[in-house]
C-alpha atoms as a PDB file:
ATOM      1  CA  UNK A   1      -8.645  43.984 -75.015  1.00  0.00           C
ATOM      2  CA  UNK A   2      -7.429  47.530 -75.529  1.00  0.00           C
ATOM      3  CA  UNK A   3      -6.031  47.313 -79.540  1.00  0.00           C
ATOM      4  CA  UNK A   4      -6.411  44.877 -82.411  1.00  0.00           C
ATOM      5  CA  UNK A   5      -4.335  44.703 -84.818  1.00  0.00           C
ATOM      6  CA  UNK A   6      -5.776  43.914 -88.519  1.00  0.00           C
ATOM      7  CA  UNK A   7      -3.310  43.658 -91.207  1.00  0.00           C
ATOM      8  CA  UNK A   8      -4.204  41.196 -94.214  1.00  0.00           C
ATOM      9  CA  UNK A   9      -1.830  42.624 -97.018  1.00  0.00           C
ATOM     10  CA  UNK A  10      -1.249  45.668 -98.254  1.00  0.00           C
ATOM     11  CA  UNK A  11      -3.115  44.783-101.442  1.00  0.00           C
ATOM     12  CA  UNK A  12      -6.001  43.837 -99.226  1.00  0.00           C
ATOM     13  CA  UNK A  13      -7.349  40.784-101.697  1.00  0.00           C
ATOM     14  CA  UNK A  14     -10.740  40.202-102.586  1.00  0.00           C
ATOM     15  CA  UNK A  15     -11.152  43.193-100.047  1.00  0.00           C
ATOM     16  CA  UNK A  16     -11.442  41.338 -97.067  1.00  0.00           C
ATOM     17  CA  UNK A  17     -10.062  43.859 -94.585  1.00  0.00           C
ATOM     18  CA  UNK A  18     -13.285  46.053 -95.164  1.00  0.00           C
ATOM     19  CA  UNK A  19     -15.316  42.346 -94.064  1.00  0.00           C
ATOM     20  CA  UNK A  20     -12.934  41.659 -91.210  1.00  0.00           C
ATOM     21  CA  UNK A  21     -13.334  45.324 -89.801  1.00  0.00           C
ATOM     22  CA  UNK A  22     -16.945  45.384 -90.167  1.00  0.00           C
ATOM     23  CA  UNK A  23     -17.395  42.314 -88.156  1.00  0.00           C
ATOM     24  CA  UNK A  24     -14.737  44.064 -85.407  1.00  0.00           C
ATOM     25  CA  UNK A  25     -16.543  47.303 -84.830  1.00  0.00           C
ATOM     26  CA  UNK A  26     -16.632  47.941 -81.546  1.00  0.00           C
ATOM     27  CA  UNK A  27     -15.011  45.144 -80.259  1.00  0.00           C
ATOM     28  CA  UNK A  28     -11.510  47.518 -79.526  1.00  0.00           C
ATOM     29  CA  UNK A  29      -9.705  50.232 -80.908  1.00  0.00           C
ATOM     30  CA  UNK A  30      -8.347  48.824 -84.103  1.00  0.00           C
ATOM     31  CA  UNK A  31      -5.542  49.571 -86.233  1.00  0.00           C
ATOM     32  CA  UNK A  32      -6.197  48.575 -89.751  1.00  0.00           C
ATOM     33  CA  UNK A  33      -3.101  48.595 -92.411  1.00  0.00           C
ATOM     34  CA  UNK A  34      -3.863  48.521 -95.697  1.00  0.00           C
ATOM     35  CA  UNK A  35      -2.450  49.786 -98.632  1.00  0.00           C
ATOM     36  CA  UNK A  36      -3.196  52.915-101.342  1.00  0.00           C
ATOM     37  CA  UNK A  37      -4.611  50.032-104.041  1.00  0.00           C
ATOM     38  CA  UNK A  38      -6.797  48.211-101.462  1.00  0.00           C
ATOM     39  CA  UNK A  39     -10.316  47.754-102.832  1.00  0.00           C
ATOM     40  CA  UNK A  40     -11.541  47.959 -99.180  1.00  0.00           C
ATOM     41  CA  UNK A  41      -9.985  51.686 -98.871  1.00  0.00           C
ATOM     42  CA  UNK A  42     -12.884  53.503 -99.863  1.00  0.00           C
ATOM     43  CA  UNK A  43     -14.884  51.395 -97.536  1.00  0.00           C
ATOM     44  CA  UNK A  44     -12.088  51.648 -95.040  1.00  0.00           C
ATOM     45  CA  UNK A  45     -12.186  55.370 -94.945  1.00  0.00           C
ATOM     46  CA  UNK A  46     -15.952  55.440 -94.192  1.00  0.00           C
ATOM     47  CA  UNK A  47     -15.697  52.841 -91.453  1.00  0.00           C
ATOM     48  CA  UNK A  48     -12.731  55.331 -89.604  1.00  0.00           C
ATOM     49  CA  UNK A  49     -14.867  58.728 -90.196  1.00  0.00           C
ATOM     50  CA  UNK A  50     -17.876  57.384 -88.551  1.00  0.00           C
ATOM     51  CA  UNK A  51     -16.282  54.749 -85.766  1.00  0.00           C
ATOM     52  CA  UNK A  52     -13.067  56.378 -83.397  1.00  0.00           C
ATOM     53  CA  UNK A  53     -11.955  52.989 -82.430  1.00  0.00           C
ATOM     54  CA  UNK A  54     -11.151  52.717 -86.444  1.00  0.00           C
ATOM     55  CA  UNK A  55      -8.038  54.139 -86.972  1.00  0.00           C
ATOM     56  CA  UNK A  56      -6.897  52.948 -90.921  1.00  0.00           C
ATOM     57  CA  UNK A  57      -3.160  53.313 -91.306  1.00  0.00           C
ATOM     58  CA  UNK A  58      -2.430  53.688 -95.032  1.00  0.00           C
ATOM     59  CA  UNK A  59       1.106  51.970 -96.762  1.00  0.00           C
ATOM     60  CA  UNK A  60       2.420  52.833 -93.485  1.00  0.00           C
ATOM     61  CA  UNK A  61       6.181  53.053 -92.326  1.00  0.00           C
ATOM     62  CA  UNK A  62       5.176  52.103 -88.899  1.00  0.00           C
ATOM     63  CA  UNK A  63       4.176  48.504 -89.063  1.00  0.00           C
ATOM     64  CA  UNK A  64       6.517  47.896 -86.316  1.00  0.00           C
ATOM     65  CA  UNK A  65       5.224  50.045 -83.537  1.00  0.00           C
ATOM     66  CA  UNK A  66       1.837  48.915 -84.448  1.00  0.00           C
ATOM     67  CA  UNK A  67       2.356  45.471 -84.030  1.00  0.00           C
ATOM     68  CA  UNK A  68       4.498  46.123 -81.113  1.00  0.00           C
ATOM     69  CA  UNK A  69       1.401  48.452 -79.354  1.00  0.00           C
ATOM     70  CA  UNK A  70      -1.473  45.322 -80.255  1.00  0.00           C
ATOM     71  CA  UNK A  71      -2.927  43.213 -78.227  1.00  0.00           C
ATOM     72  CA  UNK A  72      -4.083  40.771 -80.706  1.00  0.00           C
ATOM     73  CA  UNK A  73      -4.046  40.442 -84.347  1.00  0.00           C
ATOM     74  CA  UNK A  74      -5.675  39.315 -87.049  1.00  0.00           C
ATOM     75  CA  UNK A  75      -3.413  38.051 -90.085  1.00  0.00           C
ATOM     76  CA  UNK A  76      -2.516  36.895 -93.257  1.00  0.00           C
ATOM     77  CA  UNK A  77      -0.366  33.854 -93.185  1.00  0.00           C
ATOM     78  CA  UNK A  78       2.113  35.404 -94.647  1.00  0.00           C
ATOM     79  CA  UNK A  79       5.406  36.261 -93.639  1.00  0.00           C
ATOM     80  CA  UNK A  80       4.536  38.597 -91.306  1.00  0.00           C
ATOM     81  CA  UNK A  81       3.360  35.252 -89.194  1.00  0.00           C
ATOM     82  CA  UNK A  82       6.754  34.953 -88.282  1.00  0.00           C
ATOM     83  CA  UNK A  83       7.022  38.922 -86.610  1.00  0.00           C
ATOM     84  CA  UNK A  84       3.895  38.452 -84.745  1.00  0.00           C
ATOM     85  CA  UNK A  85       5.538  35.323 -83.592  1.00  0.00           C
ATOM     86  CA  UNK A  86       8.642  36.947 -82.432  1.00  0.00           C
ATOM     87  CA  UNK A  87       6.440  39.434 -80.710  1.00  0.00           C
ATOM     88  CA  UNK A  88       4.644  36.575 -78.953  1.00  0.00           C
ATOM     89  CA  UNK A  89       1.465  38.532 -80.369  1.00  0.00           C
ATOM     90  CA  UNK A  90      -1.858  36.424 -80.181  1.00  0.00           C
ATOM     91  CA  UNK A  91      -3.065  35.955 -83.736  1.00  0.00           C
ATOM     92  CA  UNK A  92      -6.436  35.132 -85.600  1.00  0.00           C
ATOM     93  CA  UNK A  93      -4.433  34.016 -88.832  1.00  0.00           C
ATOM     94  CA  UNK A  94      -6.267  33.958 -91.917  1.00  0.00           C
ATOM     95  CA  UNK A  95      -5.573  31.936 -94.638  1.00  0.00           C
ATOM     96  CA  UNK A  96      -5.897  33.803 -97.908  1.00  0.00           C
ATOM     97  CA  UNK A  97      -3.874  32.461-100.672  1.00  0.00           C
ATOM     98  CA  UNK A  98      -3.337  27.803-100.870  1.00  0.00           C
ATOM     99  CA  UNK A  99       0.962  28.707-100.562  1.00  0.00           C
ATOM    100  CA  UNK A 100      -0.287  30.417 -96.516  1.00  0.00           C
ATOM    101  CA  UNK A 101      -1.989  26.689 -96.204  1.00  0.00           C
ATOM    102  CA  UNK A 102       1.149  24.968 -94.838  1.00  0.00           C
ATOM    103  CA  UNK A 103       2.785  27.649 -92.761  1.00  0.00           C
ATOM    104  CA  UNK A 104      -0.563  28.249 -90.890  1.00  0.00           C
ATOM    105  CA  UNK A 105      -0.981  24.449 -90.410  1.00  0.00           C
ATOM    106  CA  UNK A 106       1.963  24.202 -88.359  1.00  0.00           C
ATOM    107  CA  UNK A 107       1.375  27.368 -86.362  1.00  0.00           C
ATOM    108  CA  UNK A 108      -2.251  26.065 -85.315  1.00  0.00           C
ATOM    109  CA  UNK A 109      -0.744  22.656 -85.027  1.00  0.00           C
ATOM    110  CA  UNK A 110       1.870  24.522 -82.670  1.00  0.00           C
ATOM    111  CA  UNK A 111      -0.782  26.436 -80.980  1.00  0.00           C
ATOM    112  CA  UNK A 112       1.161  29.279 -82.027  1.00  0.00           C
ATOM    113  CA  UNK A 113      -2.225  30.947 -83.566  1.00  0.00           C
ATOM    114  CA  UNK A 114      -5.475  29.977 -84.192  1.00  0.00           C
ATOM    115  CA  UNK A 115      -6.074  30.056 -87.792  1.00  0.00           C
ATOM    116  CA  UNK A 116      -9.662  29.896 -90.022  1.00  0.00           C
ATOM    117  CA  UNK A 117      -9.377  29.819 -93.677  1.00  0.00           C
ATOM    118  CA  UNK A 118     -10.634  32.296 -95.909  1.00  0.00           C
ATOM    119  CA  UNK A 119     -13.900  30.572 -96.541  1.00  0.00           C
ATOM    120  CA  UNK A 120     -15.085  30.200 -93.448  1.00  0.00           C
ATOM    121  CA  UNK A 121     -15.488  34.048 -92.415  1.00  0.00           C
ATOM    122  CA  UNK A 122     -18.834  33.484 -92.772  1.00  0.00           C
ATOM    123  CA  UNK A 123     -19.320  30.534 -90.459  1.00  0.00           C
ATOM    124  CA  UNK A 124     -16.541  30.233 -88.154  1.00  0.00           C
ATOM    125  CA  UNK A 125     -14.895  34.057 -87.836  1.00  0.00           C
ATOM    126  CA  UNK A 126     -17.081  35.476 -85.233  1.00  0.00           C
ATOM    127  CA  UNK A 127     -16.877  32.463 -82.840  1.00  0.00           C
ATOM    128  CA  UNK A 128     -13.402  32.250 -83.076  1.00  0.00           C
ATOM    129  CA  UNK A 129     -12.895  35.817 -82.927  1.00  0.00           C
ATOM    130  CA  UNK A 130     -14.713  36.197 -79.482  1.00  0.00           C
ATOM    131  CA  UNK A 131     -12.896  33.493 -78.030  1.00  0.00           C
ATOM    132  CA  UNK A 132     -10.153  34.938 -78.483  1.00  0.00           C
ATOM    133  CA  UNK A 133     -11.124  38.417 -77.174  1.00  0.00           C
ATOM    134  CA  UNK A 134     -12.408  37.086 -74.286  1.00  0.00           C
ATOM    135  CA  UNK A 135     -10.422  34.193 -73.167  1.00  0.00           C
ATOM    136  CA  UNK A 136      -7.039  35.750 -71.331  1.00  0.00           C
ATOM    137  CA  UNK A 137      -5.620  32.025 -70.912  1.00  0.00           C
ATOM    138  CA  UNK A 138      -6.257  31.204 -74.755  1.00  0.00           C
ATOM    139  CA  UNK A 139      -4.036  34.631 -75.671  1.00  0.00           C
ATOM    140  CA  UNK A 140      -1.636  34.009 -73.251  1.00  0.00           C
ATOM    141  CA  UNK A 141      -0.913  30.102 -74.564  1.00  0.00           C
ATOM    142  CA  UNK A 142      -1.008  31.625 -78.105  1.00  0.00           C
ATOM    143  CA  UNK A 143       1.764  34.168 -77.074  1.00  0.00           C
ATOM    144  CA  UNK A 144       3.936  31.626 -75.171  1.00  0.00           C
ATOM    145  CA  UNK A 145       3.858  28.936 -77.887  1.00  0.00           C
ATOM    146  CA  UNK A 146       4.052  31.694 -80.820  1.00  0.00           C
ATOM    147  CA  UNK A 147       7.381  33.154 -78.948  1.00  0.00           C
ATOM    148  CA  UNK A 148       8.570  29.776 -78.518  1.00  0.00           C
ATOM    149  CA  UNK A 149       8.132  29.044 -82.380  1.00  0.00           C
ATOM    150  CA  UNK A 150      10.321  32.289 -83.419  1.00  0.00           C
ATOM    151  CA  UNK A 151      13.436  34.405 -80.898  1.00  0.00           C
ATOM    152  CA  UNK A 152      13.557  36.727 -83.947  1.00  0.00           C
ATOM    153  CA  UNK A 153      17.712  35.528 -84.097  1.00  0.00           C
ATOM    154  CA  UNK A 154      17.376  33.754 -87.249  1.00  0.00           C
ATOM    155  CA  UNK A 155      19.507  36.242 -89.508  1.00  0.00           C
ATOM    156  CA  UNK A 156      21.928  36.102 -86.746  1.00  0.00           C
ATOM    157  CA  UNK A 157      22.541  32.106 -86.641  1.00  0.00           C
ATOM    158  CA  UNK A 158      22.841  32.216 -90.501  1.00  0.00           C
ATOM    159  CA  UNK A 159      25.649  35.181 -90.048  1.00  0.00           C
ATOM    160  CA  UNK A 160      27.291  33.391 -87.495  1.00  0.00           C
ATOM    161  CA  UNK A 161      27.436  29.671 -89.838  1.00  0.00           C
ATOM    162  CA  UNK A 162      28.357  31.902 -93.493  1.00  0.00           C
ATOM    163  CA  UNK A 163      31.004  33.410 -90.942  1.00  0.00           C
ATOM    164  CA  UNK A 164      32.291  30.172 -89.290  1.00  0.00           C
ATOM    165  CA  UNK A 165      32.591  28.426 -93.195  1.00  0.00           C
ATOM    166  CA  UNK A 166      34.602  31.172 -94.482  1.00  0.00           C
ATOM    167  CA  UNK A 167      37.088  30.905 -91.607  1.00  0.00           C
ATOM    168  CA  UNK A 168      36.898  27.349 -91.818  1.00  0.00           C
ATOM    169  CA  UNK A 169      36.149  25.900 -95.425  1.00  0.00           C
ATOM    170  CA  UNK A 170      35.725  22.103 -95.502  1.00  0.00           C
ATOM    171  CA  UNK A 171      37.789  20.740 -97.872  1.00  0.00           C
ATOM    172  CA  UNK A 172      36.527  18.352-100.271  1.00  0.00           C
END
């Protein structure tokens, strides 16, 4: 593993990315997003001064490249799910909020990611974690089933049926 991605919302709730990273360090060089109001920043900041595998990318502009460049990541079930997915990026998806719960069902249920809820960092994280870092077949499964799950074309397809119905109205 060469570069983890950790992005868990900008607004970084409860300050988990500052847990997540902690429990990380050393593992690969990681690129941790965050935003200006995280409560983790402080903490953050620290973690990147003292570790150069840290490197804490603040309400950045590049969230793109950054996924693009990882390796892995690990997630909020949000709707950045779906970009990893058209990335075919492993992911260790975290479930942080109940409305995440059903999305990141389906992706595990997919094996499209392997997804831990919030509250069980403490027991389950870790394990997980270093599965995933050191299991090749595992990431590459994740990848194939996560790029299966999402070609990125969606806004396309809608374009192309809005497009088709005002050429061809139905009549009622």
């Amino acid at each position: 593993m060469r570069r983890i991605l950790v992005s868990l919302g900008l607004t970084d709730v409860g300050g988990i990315t500052a847990r997540i990273v902690e429990r990380l360090a050393g593992a690969a060089l990681l690129d941790v997003v965050v935003g200006s109001i995280a409560p983790s920043l402080p903490a953050l900041r620290a973690l990147a001064e003292a570790d150069p595998l840290v490197r804490l990318h603040v309400d950045t502009s590049d969230m793109a490249a950054l996924t693009a460049q990882a390796d892995i990541a690990i997630g909020a079930g949000g709707s950045s799910s779906w970009e990893r997915c058209v990335l075919g990026l492993p992911t260790l998806l975290l479930v942080l909020a109940d409305n995440q719960t059903p999305a990141a069902t389906a992706l595990a249920e997919a094996g499209a990611v392997a997804a831990l809820d919030v509250a069980e960092i403490e027991t389950a994280f870790d394990a997980l974690a270093a599965r995933l870092l050191g299991d090749e077949a595992l990431r590459a499964r994740l990848s194939r089933n996560a790029a299966d799950i999402c070609d990125g074309r969606g806004a396309e397809r809608v374009a192309d049926r809005l497009l088709t119905r005002l050429e061809h109205p139905r009549r009622a």
